[in-house]
C-alpha atoms as a PDB file:
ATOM      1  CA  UNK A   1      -4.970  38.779  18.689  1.00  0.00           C
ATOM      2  CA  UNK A   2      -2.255  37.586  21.140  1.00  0.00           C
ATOM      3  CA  UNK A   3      -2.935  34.093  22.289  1.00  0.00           C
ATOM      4  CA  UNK A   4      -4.093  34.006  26.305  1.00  0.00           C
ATOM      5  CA  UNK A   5      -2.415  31.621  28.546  1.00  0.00           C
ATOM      6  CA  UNK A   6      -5.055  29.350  30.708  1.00  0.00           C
ATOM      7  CA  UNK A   7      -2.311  28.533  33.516  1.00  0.00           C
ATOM      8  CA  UNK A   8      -3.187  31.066  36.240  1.00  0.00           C
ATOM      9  CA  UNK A   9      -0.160  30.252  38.395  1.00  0.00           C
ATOM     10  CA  UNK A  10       1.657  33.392  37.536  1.00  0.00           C
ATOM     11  CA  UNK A  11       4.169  34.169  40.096  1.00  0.00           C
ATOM     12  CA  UNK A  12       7.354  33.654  38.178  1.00  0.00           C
ATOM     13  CA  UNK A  13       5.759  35.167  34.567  1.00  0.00           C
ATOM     14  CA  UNK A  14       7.800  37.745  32.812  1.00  0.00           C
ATOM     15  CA  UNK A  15       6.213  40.261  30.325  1.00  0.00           C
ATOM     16  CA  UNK A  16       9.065  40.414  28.179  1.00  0.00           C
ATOM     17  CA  UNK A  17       9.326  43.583  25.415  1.00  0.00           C
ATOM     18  CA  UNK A  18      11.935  44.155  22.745  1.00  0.00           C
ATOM     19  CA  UNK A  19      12.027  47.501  21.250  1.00  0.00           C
ATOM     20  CA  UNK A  20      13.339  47.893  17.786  1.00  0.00           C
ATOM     21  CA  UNK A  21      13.419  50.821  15.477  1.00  0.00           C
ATOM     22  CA  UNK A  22      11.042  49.084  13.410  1.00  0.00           C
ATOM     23  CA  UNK A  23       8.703  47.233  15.297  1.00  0.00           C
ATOM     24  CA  UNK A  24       7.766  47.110  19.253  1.00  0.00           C
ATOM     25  CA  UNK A  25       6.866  42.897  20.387  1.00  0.00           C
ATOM     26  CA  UNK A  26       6.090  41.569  23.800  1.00  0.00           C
ATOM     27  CA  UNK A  27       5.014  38.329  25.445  1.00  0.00           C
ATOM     28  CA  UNK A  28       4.419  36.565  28.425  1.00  0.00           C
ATOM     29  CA  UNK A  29       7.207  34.044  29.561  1.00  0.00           C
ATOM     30  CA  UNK A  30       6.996  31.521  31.598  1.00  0.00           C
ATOM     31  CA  UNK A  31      10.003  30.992  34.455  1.00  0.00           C
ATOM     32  CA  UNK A  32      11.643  28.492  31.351  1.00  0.00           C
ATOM     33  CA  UNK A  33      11.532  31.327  28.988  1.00  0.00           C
ATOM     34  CA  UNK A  34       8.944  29.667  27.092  1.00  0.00           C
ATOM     35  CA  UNK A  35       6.449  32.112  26.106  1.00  0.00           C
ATOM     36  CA  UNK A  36       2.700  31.341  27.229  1.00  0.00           C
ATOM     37  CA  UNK A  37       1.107  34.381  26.310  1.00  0.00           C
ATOM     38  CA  UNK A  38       1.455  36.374  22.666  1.00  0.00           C
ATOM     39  CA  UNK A  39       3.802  37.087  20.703  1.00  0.00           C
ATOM     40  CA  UNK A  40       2.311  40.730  20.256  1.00  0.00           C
ATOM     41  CA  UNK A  41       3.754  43.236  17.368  1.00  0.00           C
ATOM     42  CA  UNK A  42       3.208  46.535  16.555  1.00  0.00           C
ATOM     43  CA  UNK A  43       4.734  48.587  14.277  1.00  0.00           C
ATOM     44  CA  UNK A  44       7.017  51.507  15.796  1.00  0.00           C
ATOM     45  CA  UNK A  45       5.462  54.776  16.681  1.00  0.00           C
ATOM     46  CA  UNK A  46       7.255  57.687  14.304  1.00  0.00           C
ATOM     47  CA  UNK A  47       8.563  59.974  15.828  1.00  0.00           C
ATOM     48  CA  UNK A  48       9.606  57.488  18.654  1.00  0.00           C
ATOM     49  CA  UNK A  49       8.667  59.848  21.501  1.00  0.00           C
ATOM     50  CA  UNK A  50       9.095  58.549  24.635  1.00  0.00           C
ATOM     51  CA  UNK A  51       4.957  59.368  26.005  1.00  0.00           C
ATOM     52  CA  UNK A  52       4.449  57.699  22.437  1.00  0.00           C
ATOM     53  CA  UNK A  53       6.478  54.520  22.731  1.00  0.00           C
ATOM     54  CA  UNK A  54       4.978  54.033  26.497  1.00  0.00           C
ATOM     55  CA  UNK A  55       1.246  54.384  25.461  1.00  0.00           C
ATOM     56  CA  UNK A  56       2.115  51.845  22.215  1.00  0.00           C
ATOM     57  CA  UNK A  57       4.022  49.639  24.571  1.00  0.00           C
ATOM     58  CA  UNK A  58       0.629  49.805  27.245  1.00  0.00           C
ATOM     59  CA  UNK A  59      -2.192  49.480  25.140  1.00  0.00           C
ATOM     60  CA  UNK A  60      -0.275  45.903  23.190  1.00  0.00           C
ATOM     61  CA  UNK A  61       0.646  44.696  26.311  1.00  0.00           C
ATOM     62  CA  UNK A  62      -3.044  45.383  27.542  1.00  0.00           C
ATOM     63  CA  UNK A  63      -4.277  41.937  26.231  1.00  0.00           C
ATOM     64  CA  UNK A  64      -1.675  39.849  27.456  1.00  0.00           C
ATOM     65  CA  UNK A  65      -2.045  37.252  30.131  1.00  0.00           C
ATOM     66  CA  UNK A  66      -1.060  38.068  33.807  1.00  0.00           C
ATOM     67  CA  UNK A  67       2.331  38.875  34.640  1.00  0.00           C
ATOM     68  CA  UNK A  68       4.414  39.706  38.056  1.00  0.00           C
ATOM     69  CA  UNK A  69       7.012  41.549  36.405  1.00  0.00           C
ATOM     70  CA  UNK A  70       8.379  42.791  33.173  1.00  0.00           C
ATOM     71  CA  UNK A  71      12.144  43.004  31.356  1.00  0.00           C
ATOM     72  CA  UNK A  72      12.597  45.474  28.304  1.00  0.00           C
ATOM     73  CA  UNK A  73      15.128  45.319  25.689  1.00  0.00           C
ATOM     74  CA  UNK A  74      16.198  49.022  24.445  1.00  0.00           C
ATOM     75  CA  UNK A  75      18.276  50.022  21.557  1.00  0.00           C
ATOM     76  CA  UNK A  76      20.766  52.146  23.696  1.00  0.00           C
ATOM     77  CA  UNK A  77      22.746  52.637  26.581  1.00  0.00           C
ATOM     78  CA  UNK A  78      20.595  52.354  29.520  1.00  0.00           C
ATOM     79  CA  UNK A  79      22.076  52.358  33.502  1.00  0.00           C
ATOM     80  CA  UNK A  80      19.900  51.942  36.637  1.00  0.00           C
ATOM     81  CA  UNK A  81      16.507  51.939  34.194  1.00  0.00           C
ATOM     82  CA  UNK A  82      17.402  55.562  33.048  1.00  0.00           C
ATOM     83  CA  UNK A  83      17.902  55.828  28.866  1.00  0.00           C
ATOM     84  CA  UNK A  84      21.571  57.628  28.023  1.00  0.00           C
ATOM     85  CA  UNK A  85      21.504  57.250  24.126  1.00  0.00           C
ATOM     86  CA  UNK A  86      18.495  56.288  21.397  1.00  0.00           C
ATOM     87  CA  UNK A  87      20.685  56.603  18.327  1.00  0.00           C
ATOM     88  CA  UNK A  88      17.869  54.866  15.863  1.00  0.00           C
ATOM     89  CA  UNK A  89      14.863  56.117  18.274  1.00  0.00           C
ATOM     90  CA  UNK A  90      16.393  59.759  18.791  1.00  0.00           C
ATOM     91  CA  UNK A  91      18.534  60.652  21.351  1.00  0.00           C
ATOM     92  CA  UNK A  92      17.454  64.129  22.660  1.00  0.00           C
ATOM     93  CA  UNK A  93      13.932  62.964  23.539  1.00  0.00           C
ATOM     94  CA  UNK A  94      14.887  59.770  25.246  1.00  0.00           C
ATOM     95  CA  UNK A  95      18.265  61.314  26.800  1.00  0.00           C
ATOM     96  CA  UNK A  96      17.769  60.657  30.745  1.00  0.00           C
ATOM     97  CA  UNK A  97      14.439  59.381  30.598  1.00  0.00           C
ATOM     98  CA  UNK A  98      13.362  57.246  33.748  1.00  0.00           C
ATOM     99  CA  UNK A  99      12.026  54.709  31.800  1.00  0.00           C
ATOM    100  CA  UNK A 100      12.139  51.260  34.190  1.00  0.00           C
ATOM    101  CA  UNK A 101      10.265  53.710  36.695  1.00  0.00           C
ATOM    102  CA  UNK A 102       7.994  55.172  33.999  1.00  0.00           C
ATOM    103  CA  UNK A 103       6.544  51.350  32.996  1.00  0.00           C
ATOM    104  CA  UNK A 104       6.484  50.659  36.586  1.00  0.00           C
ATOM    105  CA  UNK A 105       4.065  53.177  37.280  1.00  0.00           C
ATOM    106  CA  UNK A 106       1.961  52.474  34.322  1.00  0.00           C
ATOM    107  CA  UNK A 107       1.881  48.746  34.640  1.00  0.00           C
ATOM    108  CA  UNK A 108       2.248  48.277  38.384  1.00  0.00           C
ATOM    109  CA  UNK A 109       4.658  46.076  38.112  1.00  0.00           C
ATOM    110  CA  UNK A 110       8.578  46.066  38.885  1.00  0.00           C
ATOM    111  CA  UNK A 111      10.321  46.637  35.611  1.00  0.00           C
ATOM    112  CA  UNK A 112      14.252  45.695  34.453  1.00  0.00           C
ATOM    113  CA  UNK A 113      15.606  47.468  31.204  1.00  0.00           C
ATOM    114  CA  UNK A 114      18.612  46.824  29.467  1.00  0.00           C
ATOM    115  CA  UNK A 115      20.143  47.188  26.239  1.00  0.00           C
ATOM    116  CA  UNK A 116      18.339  44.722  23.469  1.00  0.00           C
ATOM    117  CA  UNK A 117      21.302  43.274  21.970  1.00  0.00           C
ATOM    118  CA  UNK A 118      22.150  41.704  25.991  1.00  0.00           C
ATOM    119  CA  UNK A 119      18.779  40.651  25.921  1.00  0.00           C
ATOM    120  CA  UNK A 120      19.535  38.853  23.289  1.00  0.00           C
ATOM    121  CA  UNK A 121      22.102  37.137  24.096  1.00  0.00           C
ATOM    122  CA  UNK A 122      21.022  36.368  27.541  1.00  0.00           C
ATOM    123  CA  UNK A 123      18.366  34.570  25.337  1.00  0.00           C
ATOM    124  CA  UNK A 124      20.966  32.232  23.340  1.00  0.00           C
ATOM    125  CA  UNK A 125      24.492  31.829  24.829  1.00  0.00           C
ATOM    126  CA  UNK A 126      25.675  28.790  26.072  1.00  0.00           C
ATOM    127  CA  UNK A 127      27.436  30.474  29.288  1.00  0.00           C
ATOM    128  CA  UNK A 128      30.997  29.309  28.575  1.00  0.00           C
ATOM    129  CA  UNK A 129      33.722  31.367  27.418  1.00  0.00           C
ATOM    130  CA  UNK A 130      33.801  34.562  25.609  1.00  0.00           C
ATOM    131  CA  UNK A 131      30.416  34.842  23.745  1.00  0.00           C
ATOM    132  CA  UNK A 132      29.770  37.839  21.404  1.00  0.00           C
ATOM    133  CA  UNK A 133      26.237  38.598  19.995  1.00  0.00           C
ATOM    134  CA  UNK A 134      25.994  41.238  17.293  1.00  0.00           C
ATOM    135  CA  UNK A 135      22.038  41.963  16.091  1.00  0.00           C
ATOM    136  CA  UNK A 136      21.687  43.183  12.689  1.00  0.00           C
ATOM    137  CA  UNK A 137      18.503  45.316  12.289  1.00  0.00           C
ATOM    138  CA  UNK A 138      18.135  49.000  12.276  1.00  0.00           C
ATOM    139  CA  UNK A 139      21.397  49.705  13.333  1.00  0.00           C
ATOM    140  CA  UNK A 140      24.296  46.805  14.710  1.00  0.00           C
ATOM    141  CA  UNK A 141      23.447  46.174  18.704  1.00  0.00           C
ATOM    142  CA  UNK A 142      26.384  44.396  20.656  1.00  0.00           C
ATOM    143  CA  UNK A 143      26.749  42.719  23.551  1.00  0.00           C
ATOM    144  CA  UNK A 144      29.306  40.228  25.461  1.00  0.00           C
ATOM    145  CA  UNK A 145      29.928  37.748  27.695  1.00  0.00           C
ATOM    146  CA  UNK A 146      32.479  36.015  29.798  1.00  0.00           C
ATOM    147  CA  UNK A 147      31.038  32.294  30.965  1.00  0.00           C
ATOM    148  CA  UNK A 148      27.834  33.692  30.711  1.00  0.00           C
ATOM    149  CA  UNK A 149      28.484  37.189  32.856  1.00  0.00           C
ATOM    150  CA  UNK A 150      27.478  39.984  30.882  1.00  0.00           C
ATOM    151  CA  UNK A 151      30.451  42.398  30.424  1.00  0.00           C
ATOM    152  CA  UNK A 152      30.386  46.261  30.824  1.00  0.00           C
ATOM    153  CA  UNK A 153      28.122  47.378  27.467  1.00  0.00           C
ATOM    154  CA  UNK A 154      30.008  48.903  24.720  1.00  0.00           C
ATOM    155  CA  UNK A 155      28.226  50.647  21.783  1.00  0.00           C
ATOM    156  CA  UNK A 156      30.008  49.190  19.156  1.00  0.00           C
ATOM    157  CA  UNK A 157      27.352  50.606  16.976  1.00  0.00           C
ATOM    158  CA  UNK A 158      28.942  54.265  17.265  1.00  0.00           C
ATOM    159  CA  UNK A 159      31.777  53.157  16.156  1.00  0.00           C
ATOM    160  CA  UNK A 160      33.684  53.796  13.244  1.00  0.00           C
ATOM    161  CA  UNK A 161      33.515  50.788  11.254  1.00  0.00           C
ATOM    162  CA  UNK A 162      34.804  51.843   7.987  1.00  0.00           C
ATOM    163  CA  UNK A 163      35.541  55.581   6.541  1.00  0.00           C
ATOM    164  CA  UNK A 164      33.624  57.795   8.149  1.00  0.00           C
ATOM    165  CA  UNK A 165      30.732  55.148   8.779  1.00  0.00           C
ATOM    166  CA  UNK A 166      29.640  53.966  11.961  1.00  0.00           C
ATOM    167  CA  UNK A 167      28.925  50.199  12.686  1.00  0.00           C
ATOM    168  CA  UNK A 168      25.004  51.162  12.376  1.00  0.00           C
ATOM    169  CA  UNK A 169      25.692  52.772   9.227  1.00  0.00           C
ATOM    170  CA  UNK A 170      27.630  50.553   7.562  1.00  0.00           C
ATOM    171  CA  UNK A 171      25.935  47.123   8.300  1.00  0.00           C
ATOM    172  CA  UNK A 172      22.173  48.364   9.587  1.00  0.00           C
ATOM    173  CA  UNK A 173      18.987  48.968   7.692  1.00  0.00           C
ATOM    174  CA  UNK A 174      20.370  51.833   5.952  1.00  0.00           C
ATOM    175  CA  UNK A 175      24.039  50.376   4.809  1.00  0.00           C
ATOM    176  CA  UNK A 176      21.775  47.406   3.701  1.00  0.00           C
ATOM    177  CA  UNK A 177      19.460  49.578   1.193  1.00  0.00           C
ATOM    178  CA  UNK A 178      22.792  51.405   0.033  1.00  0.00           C
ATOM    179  CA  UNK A 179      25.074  48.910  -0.920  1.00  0.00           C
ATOM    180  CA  UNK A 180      22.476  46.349  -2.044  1.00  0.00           C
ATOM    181  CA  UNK A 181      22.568  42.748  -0.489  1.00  0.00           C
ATOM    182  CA  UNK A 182      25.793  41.332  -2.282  1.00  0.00           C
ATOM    183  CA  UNK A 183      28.223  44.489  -1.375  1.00  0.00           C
ATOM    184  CA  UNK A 184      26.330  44.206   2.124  1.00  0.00           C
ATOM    185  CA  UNK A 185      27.037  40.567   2.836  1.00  0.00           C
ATOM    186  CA  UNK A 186      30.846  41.695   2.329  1.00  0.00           C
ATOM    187  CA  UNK A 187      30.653  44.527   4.908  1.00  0.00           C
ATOM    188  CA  UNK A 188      29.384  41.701   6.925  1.00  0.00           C
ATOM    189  CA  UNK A 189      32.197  39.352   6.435  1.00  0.00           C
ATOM    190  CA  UNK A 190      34.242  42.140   6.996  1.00  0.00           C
ATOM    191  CA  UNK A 191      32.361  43.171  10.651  1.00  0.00           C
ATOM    192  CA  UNK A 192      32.640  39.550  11.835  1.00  0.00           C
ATOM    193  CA  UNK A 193      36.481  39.643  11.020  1.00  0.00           C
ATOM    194  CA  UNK A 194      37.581  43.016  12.634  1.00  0.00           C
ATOM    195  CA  UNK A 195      35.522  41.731  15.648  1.00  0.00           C
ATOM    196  CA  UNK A 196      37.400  37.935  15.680  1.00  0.00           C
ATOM    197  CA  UNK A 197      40.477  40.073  15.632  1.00  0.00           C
ATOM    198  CA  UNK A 198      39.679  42.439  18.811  1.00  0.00           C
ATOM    199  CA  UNK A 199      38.280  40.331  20.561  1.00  0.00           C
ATOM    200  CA  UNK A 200      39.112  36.380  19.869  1.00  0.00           C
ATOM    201  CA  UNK A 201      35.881  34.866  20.952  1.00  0.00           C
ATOM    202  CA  UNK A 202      34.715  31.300  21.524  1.00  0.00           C
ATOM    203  CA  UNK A 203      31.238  31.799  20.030  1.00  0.00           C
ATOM    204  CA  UNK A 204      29.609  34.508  18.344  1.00  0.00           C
ATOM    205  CA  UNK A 205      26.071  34.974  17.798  1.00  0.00           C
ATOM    206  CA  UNK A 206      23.956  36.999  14.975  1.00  0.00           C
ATOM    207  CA  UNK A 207      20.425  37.669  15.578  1.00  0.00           C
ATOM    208  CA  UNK A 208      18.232  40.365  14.422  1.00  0.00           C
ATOM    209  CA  UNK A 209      16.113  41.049  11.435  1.00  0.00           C
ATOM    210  CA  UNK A 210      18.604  41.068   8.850  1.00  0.00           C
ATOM    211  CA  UNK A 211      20.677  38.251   9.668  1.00  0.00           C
ATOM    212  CA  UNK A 212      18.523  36.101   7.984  1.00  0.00           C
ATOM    213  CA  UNK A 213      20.074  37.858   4.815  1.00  0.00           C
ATOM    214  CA  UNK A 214      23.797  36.530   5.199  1.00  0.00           C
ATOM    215  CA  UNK A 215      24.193  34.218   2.366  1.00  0.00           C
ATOM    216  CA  UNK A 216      28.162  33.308   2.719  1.00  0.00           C
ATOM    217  CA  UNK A 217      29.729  29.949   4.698  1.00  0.00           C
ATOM    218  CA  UNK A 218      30.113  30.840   8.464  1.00  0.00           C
ATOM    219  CA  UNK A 219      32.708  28.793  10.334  1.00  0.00           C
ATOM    220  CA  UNK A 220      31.518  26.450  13.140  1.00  0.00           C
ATOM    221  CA  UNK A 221      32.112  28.920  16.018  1.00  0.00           C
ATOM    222  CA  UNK A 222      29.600  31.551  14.180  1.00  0.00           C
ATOM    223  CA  UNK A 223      25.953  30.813  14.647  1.00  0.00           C
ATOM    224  CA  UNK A 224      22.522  32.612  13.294  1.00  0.00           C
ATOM    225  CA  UNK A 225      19.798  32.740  16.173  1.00  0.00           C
ATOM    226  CA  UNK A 226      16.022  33.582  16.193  1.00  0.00           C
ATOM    227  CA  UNK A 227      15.636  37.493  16.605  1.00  0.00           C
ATOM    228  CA  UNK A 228      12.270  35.628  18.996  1.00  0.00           C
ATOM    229  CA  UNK A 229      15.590  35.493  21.231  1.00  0.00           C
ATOM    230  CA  UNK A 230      15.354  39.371  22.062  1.00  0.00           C
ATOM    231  CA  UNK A 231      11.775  38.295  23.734  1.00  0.00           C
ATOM    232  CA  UNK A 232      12.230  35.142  24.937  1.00  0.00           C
ATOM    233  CA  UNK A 233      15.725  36.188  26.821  1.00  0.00           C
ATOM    234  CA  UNK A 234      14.301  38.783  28.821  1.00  0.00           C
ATOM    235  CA  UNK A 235      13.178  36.352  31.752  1.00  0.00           C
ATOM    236  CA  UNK A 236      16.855  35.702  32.365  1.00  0.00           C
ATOM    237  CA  UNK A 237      16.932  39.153  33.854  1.00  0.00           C
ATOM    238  CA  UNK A 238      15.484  37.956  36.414  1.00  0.00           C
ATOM    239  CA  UNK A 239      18.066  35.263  37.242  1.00  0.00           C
ATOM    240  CA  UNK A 240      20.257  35.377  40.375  1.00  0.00           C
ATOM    241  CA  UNK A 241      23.796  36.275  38.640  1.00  0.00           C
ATOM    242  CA  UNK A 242      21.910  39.577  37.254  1.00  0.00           C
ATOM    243  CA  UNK A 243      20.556  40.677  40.773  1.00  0.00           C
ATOM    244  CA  UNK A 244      23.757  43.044  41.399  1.00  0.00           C
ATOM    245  CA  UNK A 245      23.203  44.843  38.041  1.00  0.00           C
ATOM    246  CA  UNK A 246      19.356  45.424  39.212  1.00  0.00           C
ATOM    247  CA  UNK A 247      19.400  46.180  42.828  1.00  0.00           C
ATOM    248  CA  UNK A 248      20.366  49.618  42.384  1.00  0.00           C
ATOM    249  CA  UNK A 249      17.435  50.712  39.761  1.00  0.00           C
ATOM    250  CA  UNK A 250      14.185  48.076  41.513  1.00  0.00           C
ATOM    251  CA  UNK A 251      11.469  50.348  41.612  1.00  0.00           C
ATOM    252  CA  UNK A 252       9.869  51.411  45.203  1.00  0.00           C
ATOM    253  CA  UNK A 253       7.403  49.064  46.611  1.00  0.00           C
ATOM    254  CA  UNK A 254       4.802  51.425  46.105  1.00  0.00           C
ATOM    255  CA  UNK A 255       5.083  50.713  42.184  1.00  0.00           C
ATOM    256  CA  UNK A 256       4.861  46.581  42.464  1.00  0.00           C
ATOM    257  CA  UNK A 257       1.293  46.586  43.736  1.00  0.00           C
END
C-alpha cells in the first residue's frame, strides 16, 4: 500500500507517473521533488491499450495523497499532450491520442506529458553544458540538454544502431535476452561511443532498468542514475523555463476543478 503523506498543504504537489513497457509507477512530489506520497507500481496492462493504461494509471493513483497537478513520462513522441509514436506500447492504438486532456478529465487536474527519457533527465542533470541521458529498459529512450534547456526530442531509439537493428533493438530488453549480458555490455560500450562521437557531450547520464547491468569502467563524465529519477523529475515540469513548451497543450479550466 502506497505510503500517505500527513502534510495537507498541497498546493505545489505533483502526482508524478512514469510509464514503461514493463511496469506503470507514480507518486506524490513535493515542490523539492521529494516524494511524500507512494512510490506506487503496477505491472503494465498487455495489450497496452490506451482505455487500459488510463483505468490502470486511475485506479493506482486512487490511493495517493492529494495532488494539484500531475506530469507523465511516456515512451514516445508526444507534442501539445497528444501521443505521435508508442513503439514498445503499440503505435496504432496510441497514434494521436489526447492523452494530457484524457487524464485531465479523469483526474480533474491539469496534466503535462512528455517523453520519459526528458523526464528523466529533468530529474538528474546538473543544468550546465551539453547533458545527454540515454534510459536502458524496454527499448533505449533519449533525451538532451543544453545548460539545462531541453532540446527538440529525437527518437534515437528508431534509429539504426547497428545492421538492420534499431537502438531499441539492439541495446533494450530484447537485444539484452539475445546477446546475453557479456555481448550486451559491448553493444553498450559501443552505443555510448557512437553517441560521444555525434554529439561531444559534457555529461551523459544512464538510467533505466537495465543500466544497473553495465559491468565495464565508465569514464568520469559518464554517470549511472536511479531509474526513481523518471518519477521524481516530473515536478520539474512544472518549473518556469518549461512554461513555453506547456502553454500551448494546458488543459481548459473546466478540467482543473
Amino acid at each position: 500500500m502506497p505510503v500517505l503523506a500527513t502534510d495537507t498543504a498541497t498546493a505545489l504537489h505533483t502526482l508524478a507517473i512514469d510509464i514503461g513497457g514493463s511496469h506503470l509507477k507514480a507518486g506524490v512530489l513535493d515542490d523539492s521533488g521529494t516524494v511524500v506520497a507512494g512510490p506506487a507500481r503496477v505491472v503494465t496492462p498487455t495489450p497496452a491499450a490506451p482505455d487500459t493504461v488510463v483505468s490502470a494509471l486511475v485506479e493506482m493513483t486512487r490511493g495517493l495523497a492529494p495532488f494539484a497537478r500531475v506530469s507523465i513520462g511516456f515512451p514516445g513522441v508526444v507534442r501539445d499532450g497528444t501521443v505521435l509514436t508508442a513503439p514498445n506500447l503499440g503505435t496504432r492504438q496510441w497514434q494521436n491520442f489526447p492523452f494530457a486532456a484524457t487524464m485531465s478529465q479523469h483526474l480533474g487536474k491539469p496534466v503535462r506529458v512528455l517523453n520519459d527519457a526528458s523526464i528523466q533527465g529533468l530529474g538528474v542533470i546538473s543544468g550546465q553544458g551539453l547533458e545527454c541521458v540515454i534510459t536502458l529498459g524496454t527499448g533505449m529512450g533519449f533525451s538532451l540538454f543544453r545548460n539545462g534547456q531541453l532540446m527538440p526530442h529525437m527518437e534515437m531509439g528508431q534509429h539504426i544502431a547497428h545492421g538492420d537493428k534499431t537502438y531499441d533493438q539492439y541495446v533494450g530488453e530484447a537485444g539484452l535476452r539475445a546477446a546475453g549480458r557479456k555481448r550486451w555490455n559491448r553493444r553498450v560500450r559501443k552505443v555510448v561511443g557512437a553517441l560521444n562521437t555525434l554529439l561531444n557531450y559534457d555529461m551523459l547520464y544512464i538510467g533505466g532498468g537495465n543500466a544497473m547491468r553495465i559491468d565495464f569502467d565508465l569514464p568520469r563524465n559518464i554517470h549511472i542514475v536511479s531509474n526513481e529519477a523518471g518519477v521524481t523529475g516530473g515536478v520539474r515540469l512544472w518549473d518556469p523555463i518549461m512554461e513555453a513548451d506547456f502553454a500551448a497543450a494546458e488543459p481548459p479550466a473546466t478540467a482543473r476543478a
